[in-house]
N, C-alpha and C. Protein backbone atom coordinates (compact mmCIF):
# COMPACT_ATOMS: atom_id res chain seq x y z
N UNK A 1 26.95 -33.55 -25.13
CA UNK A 1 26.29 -34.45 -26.04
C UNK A 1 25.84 -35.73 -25.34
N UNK A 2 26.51 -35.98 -24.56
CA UNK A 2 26.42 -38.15 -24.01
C UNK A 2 25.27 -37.21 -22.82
N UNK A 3 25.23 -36.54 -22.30
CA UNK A 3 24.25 -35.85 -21.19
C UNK A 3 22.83 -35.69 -21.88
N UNK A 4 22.86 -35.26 -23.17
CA UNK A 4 21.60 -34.72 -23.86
C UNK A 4 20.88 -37.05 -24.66
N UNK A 5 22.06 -37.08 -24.75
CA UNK A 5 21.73 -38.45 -25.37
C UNK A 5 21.19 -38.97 -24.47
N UNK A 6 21.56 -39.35 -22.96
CA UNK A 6 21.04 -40.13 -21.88
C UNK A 6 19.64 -39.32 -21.62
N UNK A 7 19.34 -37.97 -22.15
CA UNK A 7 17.93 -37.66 -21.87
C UNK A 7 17.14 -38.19 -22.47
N UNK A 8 17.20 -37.69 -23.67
CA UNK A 8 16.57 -38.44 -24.93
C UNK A 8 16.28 -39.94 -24.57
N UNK A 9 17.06 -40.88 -24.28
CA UNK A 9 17.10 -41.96 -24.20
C UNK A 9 15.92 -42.73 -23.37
N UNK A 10 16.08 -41.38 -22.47
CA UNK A 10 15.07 -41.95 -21.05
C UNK A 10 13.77 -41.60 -21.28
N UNK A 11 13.61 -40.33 -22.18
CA UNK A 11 12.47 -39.81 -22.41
C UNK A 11 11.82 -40.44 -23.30
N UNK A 12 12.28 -41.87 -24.17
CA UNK A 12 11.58 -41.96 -25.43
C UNK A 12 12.10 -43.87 -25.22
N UNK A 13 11.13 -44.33 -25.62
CA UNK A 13 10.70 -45.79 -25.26
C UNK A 13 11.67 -46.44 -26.50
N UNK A 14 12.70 -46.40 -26.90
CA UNK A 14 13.27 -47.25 -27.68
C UNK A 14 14.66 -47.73 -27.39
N UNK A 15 14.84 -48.70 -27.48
CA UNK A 15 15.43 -49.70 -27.94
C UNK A 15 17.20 -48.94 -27.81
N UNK A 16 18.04 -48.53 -27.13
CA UNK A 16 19.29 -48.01 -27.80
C UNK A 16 20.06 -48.64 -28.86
N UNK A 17 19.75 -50.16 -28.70
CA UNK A 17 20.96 -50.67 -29.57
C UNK A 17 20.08 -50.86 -30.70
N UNK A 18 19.69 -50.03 -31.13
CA UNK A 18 18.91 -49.74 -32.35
C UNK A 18 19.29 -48.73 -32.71
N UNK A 19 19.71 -48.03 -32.37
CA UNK A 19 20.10 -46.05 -32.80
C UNK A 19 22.00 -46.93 -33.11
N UNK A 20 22.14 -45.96 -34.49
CA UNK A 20 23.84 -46.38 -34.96
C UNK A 20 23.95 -44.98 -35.15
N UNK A 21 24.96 -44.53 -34.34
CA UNK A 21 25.73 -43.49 -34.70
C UNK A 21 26.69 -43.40 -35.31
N UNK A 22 26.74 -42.71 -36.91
CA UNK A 22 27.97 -42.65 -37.66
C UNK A 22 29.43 -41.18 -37.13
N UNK A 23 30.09 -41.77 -37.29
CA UNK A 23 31.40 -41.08 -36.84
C UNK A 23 32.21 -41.11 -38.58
N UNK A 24 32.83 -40.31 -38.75
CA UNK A 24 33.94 -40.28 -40.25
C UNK A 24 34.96 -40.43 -39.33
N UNK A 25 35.81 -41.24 -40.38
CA UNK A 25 37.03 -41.45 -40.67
C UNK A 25 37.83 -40.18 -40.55
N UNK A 26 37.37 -39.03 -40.70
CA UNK A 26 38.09 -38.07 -40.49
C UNK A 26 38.33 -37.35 -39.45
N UNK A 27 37.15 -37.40 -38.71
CA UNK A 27 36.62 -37.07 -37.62
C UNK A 27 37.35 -37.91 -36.24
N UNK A 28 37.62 -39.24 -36.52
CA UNK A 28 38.57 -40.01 -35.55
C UNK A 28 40.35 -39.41 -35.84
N UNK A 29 40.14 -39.41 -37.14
CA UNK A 29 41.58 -39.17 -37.25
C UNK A 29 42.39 -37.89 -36.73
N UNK A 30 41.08 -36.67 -36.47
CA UNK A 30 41.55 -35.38 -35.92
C UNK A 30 42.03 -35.59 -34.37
N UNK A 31 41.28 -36.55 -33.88
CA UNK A 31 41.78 -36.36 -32.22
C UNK A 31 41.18 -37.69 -31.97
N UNK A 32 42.31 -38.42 -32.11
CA UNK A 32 42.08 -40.46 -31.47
C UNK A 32 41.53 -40.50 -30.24
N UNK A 33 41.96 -39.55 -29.20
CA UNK A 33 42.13 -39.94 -27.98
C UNK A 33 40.44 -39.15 -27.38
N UNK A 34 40.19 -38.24 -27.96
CA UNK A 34 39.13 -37.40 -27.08
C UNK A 34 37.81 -38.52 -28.15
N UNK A 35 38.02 -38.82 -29.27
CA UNK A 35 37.04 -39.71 -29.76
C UNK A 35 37.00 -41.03 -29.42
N UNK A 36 37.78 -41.76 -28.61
CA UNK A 36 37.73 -43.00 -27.59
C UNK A 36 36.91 -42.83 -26.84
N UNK A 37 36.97 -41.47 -25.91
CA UNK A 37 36.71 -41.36 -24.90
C UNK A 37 35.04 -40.79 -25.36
N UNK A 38 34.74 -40.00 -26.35
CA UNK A 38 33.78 -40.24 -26.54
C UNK A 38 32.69 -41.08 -26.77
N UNK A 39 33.33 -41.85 -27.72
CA UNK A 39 32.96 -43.14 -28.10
C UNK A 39 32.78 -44.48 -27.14
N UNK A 40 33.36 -44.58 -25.95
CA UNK A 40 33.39 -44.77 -24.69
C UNK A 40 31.60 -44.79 -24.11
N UNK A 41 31.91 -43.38 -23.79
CA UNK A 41 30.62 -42.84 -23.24
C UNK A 41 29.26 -43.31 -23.91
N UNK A 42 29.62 -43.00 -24.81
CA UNK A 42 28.07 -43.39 -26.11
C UNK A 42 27.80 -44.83 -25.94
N UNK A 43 28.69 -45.79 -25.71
CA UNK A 43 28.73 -47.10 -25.44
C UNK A 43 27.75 -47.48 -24.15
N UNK A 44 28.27 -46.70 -23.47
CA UNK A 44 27.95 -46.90 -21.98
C UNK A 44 26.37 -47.25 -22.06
N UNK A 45 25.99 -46.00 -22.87
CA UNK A 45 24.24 -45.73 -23.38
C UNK A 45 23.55 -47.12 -23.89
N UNK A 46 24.20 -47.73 -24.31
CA UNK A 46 24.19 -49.07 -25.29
C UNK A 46 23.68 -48.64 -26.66
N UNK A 47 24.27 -47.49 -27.41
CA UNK A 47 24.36 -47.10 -28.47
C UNK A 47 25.20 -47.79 -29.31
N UNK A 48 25.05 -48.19 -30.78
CA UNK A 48 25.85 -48.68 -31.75
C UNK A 48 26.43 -47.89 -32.15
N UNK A 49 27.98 -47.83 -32.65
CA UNK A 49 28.94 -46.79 -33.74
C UNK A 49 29.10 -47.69 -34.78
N UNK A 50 29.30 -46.39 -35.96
CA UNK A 50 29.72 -47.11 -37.11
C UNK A 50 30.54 -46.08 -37.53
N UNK A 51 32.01 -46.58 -38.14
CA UNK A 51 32.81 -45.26 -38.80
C UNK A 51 32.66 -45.53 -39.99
N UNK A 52 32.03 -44.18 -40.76
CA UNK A 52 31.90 -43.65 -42.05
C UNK A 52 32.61 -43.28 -43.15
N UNK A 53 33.08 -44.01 -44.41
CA UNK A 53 34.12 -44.14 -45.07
C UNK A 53 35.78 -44.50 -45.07
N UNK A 54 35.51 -45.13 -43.57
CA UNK A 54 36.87 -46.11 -43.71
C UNK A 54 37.88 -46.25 -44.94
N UNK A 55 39.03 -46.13 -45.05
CA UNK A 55 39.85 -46.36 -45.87
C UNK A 55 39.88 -44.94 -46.77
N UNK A 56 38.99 -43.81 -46.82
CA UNK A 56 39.25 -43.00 -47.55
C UNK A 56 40.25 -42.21 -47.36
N UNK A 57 40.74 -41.91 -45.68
CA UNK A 57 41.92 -41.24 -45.83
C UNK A 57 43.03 -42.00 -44.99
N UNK A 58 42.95 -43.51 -45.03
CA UNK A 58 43.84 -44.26 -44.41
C UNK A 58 43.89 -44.19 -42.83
N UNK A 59 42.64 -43.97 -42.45
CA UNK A 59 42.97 -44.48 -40.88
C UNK A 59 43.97 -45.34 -40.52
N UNK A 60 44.11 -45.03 -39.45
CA UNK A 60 45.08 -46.14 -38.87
C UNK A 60 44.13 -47.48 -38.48
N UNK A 61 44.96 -48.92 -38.53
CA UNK A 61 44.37 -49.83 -38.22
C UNK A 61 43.68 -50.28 -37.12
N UNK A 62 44.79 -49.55 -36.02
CA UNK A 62 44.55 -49.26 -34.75
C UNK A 62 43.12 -48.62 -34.00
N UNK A 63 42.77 -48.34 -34.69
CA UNK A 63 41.30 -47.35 -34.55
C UNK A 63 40.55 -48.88 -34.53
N UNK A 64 40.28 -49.84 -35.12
CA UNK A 64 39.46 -50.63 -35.42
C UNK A 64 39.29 -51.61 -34.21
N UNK A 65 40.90 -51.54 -34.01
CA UNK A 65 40.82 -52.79 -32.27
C UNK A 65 40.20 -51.99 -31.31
N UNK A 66 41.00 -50.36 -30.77
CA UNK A 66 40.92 -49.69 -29.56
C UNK A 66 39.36 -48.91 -29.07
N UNK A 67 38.55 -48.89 -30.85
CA UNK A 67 37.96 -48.20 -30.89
C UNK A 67 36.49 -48.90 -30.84
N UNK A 68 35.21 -48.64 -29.76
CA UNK A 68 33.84 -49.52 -29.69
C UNK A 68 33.25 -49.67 -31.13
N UNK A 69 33.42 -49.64 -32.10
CA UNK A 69 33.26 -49.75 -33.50
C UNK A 69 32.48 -51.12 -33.85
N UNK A 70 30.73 -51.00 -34.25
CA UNK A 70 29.91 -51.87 -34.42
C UNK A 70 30.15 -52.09 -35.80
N UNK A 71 30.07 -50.66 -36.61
CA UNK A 71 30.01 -51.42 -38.23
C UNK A 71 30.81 -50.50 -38.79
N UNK A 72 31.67 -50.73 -39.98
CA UNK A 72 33.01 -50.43 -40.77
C UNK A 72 32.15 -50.20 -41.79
N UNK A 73 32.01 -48.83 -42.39
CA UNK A 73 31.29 -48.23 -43.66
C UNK A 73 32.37 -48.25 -44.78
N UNK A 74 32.74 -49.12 -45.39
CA UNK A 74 33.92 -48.85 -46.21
C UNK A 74 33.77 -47.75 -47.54
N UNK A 75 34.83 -47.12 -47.35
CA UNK A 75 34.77 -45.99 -48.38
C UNK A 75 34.52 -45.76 -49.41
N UNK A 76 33.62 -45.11 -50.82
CA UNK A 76 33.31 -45.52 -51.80
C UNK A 76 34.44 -45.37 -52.78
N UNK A 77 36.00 -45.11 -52.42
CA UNK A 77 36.91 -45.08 -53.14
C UNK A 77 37.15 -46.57 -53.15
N UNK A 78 37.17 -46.93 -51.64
CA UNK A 78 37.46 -48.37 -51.89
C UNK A 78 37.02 -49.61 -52.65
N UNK A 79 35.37 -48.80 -52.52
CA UNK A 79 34.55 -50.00 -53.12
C UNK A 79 34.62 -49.88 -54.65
N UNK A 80 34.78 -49.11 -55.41
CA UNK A 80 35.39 -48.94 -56.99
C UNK A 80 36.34 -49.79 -57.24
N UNK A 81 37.24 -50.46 -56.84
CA UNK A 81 38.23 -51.20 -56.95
C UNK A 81 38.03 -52.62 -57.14
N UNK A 82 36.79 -52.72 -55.92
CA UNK A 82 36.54 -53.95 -56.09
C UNK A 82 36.51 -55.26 -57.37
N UNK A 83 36.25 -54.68 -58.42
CA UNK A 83 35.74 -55.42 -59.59
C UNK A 83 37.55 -55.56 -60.32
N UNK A 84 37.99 -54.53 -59.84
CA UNK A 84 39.64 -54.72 -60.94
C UNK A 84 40.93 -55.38 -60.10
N UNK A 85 41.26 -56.81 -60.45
CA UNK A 85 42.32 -56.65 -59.84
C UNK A 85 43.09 -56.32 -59.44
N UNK A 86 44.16 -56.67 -58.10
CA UNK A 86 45.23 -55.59 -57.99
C UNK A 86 45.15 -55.28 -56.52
N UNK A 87 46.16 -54.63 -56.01
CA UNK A 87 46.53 -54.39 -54.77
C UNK A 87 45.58 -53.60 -54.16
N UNK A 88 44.75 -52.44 -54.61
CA UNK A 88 43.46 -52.03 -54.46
C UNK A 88 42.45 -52.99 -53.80
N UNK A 89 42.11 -53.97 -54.85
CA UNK A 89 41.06 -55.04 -54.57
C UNK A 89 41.79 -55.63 -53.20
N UNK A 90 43.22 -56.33 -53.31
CA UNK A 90 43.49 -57.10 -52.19
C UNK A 90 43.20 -56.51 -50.71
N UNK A 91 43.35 -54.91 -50.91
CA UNK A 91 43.29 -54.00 -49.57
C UNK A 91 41.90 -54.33 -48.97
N UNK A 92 41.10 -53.99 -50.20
CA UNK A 92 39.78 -53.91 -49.91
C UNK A 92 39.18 -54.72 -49.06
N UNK A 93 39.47 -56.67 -49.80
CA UNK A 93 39.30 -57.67 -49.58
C UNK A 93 39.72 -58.07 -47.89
N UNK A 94 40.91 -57.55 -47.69
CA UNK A 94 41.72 -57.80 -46.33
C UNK A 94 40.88 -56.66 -45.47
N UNK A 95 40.61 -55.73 -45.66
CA UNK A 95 39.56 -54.75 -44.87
C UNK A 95 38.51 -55.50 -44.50
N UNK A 96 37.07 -56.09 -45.78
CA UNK A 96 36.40 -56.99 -45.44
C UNK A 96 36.48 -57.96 -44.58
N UNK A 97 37.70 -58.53 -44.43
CA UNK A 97 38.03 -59.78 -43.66
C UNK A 97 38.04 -59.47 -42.14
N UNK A 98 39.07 -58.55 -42.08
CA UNK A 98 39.34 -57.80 -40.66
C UNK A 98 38.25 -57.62 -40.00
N UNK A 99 37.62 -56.69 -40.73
CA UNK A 99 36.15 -56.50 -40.04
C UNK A 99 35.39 -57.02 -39.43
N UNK A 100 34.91 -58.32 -40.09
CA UNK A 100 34.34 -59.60 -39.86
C UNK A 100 34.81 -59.91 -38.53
N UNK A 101 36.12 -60.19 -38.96
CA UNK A 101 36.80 -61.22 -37.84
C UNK A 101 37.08 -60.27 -36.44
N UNK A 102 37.06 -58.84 -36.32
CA UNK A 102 36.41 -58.05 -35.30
C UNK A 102 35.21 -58.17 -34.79
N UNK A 103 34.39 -58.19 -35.70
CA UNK A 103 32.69 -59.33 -35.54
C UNK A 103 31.96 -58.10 -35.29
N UNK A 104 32.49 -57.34 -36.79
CA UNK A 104 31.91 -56.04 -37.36
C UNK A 104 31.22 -55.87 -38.63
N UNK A 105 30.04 -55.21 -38.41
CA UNK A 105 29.40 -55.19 -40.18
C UNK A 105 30.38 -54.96 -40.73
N UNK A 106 30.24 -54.64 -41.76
CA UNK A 106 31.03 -54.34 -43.09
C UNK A 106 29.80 -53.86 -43.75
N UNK A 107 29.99 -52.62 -44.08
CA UNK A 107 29.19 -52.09 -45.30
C UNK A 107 30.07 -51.52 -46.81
N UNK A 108 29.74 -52.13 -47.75
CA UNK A 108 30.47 -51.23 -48.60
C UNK A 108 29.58 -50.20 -49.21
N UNK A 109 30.03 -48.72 -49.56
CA UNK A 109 29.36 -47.74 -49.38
C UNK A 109 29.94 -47.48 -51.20
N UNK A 110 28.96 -47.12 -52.01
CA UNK A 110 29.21 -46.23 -53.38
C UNK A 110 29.04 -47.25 -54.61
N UNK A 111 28.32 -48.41 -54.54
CA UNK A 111 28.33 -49.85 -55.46
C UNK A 111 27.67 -49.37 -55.93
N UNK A 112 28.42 -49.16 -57.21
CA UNK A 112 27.97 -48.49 -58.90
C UNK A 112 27.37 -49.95 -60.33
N UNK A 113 28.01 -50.73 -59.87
CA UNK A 113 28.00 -51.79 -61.18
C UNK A 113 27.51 -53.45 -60.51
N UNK A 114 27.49 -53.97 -61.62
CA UNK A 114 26.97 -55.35 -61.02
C UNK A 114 28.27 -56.27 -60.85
N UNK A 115 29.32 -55.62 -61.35
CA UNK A 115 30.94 -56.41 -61.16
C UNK A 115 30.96 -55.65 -59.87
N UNK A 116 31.20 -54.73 -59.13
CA UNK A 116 31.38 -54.63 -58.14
C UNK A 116 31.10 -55.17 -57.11
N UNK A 117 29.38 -55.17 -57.17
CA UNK A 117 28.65 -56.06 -56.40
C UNK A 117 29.18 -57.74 -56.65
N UNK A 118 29.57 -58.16 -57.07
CA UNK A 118 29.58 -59.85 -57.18
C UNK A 118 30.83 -59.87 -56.69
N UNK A 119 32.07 -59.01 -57.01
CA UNK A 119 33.30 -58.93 -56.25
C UNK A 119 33.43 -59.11 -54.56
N UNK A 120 32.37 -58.00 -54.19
CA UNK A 120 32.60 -57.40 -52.73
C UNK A 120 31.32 -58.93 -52.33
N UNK A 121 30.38 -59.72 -53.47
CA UNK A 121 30.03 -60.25 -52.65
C UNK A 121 31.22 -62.08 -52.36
N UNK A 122 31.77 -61.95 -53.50
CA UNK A 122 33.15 -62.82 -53.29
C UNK A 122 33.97 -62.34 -52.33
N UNK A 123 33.53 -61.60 -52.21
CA UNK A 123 35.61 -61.21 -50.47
C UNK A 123 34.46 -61.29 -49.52
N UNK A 124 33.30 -61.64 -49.34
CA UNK A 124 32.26 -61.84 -48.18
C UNK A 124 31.95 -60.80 -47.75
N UNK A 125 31.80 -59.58 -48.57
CA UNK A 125 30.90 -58.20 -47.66
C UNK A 125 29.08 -58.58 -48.43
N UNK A 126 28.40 -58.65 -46.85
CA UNK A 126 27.25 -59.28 -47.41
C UNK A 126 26.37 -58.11 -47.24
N UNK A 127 26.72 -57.05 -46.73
CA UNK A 127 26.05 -55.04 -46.85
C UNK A 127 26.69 -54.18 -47.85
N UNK A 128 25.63 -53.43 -48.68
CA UNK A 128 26.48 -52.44 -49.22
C UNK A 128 25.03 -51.40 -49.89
N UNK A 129 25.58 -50.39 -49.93
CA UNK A 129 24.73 -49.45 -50.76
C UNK A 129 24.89 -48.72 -51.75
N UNK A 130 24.79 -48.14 -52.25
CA UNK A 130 24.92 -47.27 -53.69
C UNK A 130 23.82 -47.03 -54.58
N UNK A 131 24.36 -46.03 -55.85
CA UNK A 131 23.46 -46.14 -57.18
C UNK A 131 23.05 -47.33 -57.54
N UNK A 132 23.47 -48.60 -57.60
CA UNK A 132 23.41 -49.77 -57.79
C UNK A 132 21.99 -50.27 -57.52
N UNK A 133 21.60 -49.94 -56.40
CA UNK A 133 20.17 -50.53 -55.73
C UNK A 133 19.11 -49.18 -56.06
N UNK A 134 19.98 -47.95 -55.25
CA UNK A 134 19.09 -46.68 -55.45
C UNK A 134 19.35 -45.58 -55.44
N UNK A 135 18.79 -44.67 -56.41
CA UNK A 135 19.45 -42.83 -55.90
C UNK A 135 18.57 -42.46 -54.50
N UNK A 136 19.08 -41.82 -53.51
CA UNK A 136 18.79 -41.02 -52.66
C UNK A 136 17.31 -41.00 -52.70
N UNK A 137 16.65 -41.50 -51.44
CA UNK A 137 15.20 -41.31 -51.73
C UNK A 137 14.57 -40.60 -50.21
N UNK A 138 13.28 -39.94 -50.89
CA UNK A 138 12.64 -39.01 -49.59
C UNK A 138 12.33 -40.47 -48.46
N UNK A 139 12.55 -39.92 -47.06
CA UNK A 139 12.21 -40.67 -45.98
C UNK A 139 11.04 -41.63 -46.12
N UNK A 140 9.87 -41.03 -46.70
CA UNK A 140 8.73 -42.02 -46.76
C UNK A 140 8.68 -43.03 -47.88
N UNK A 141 9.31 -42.79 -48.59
CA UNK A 141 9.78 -43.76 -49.66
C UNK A 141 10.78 -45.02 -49.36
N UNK A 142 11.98 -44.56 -48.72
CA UNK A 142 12.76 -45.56 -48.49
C UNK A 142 12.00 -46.42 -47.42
N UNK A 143 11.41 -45.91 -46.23
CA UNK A 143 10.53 -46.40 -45.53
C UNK A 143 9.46 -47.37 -45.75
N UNK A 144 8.95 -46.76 -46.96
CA UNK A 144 8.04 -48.02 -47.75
C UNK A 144 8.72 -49.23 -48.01
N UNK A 145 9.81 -48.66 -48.97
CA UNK A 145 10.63 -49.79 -49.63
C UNK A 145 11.24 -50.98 -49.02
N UNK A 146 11.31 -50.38 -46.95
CA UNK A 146 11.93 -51.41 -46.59
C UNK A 146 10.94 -52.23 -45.85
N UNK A 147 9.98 -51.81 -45.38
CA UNK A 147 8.74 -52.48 -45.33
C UNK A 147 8.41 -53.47 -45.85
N UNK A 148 8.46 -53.01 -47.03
CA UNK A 148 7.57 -54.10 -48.22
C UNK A 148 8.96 -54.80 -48.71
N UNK A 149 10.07 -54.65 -48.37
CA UNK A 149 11.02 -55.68 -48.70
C UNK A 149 11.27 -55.48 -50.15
N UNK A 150 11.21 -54.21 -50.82
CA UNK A 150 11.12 -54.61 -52.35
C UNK A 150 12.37 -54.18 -52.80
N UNK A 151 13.46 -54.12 -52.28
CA UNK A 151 14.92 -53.54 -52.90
C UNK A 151 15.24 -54.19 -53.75
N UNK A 152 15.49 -53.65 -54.94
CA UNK A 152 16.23 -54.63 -55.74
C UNK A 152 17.08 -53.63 -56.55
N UNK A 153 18.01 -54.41 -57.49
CA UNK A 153 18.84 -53.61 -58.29
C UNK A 153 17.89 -52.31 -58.96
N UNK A 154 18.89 -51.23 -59.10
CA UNK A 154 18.09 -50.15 -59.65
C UNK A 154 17.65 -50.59 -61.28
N UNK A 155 17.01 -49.68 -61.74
CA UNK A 155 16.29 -50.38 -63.57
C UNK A 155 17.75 -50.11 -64.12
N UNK A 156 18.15 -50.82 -65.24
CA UNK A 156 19.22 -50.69 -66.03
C UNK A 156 20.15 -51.43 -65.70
N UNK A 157 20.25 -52.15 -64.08
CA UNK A 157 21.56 -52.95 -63.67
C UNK A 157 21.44 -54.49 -63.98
């Protein structure tokens, strides 16, 4: 894979630290050590990582220091919580923080409601996606949309 990536790379005029490669949470958690070392390599490229649903099956924390990790996709279990008090929210909140202070995006991933959103934007996660903004859209669409800058809450929020 890091052999076929460094081709690609060379063959095509862009930018690496523009390409984010998502990794799951699950996917680190099967084998820590051969996904360092992967993750390692991909670095080398000056490729960005981001791990994908954080907190859904309790990674270890440890993953977050040891691991080249650009942006923290937080899990959409997590981000449901956000709006209700409670040890849930506090997790959440202390995830957000961590992140940061690693001097890591933070995305929260699955923002359904407009309490969610005002929550996650009180614990300082200033990324997030969901139904909230938009359902799933074809490539040339979202493409437009970010172009023209026109995101906004979906109709009804």
């Amino acid at each position: 894979m890091i052999a076929q990536l460094k081709k690609v790379l060379a063959a095509n005029t862009v930018d690496p630290s523009q390409l984010l490669f998502e990794v799951s949470e699950n996917t680190l958690n099967q084998n820590p050590d051969v996904a360092a070392s992967i993750l390692a390599r991909m670095v080398e490229c000056k490729v960005r990582i981001a791990v994908d649903n954080f907190g859904s099956q309790l990674a270890p924390l440890n993953h977050l220091a040891r691991l080249p990790i650009d942006v923290m996709k937080l899990s959409p279990k997590l981000t449901a919580s956000a709006a209700t008090p409670g040890r849930q929210a506090t997790v959440l909140e202390s995830l957000i923080h961590l992140g940061k202070a690693l001097d890591m995006q933070v995305v929260a991933q699955g923002i359904e409601t407009t309490e969610q959103l005002e929550a996650l934007n009180h614990f300082g996660c200033e990324l997030g996606q969901g139904h909230l903004f938009s359902t799933a859209l074809e490539p040339a669409r979202a493409t437009k949309l970010a172009v023209l800058g026109r995101w906004a809450l979906a109709p009804g929020a």
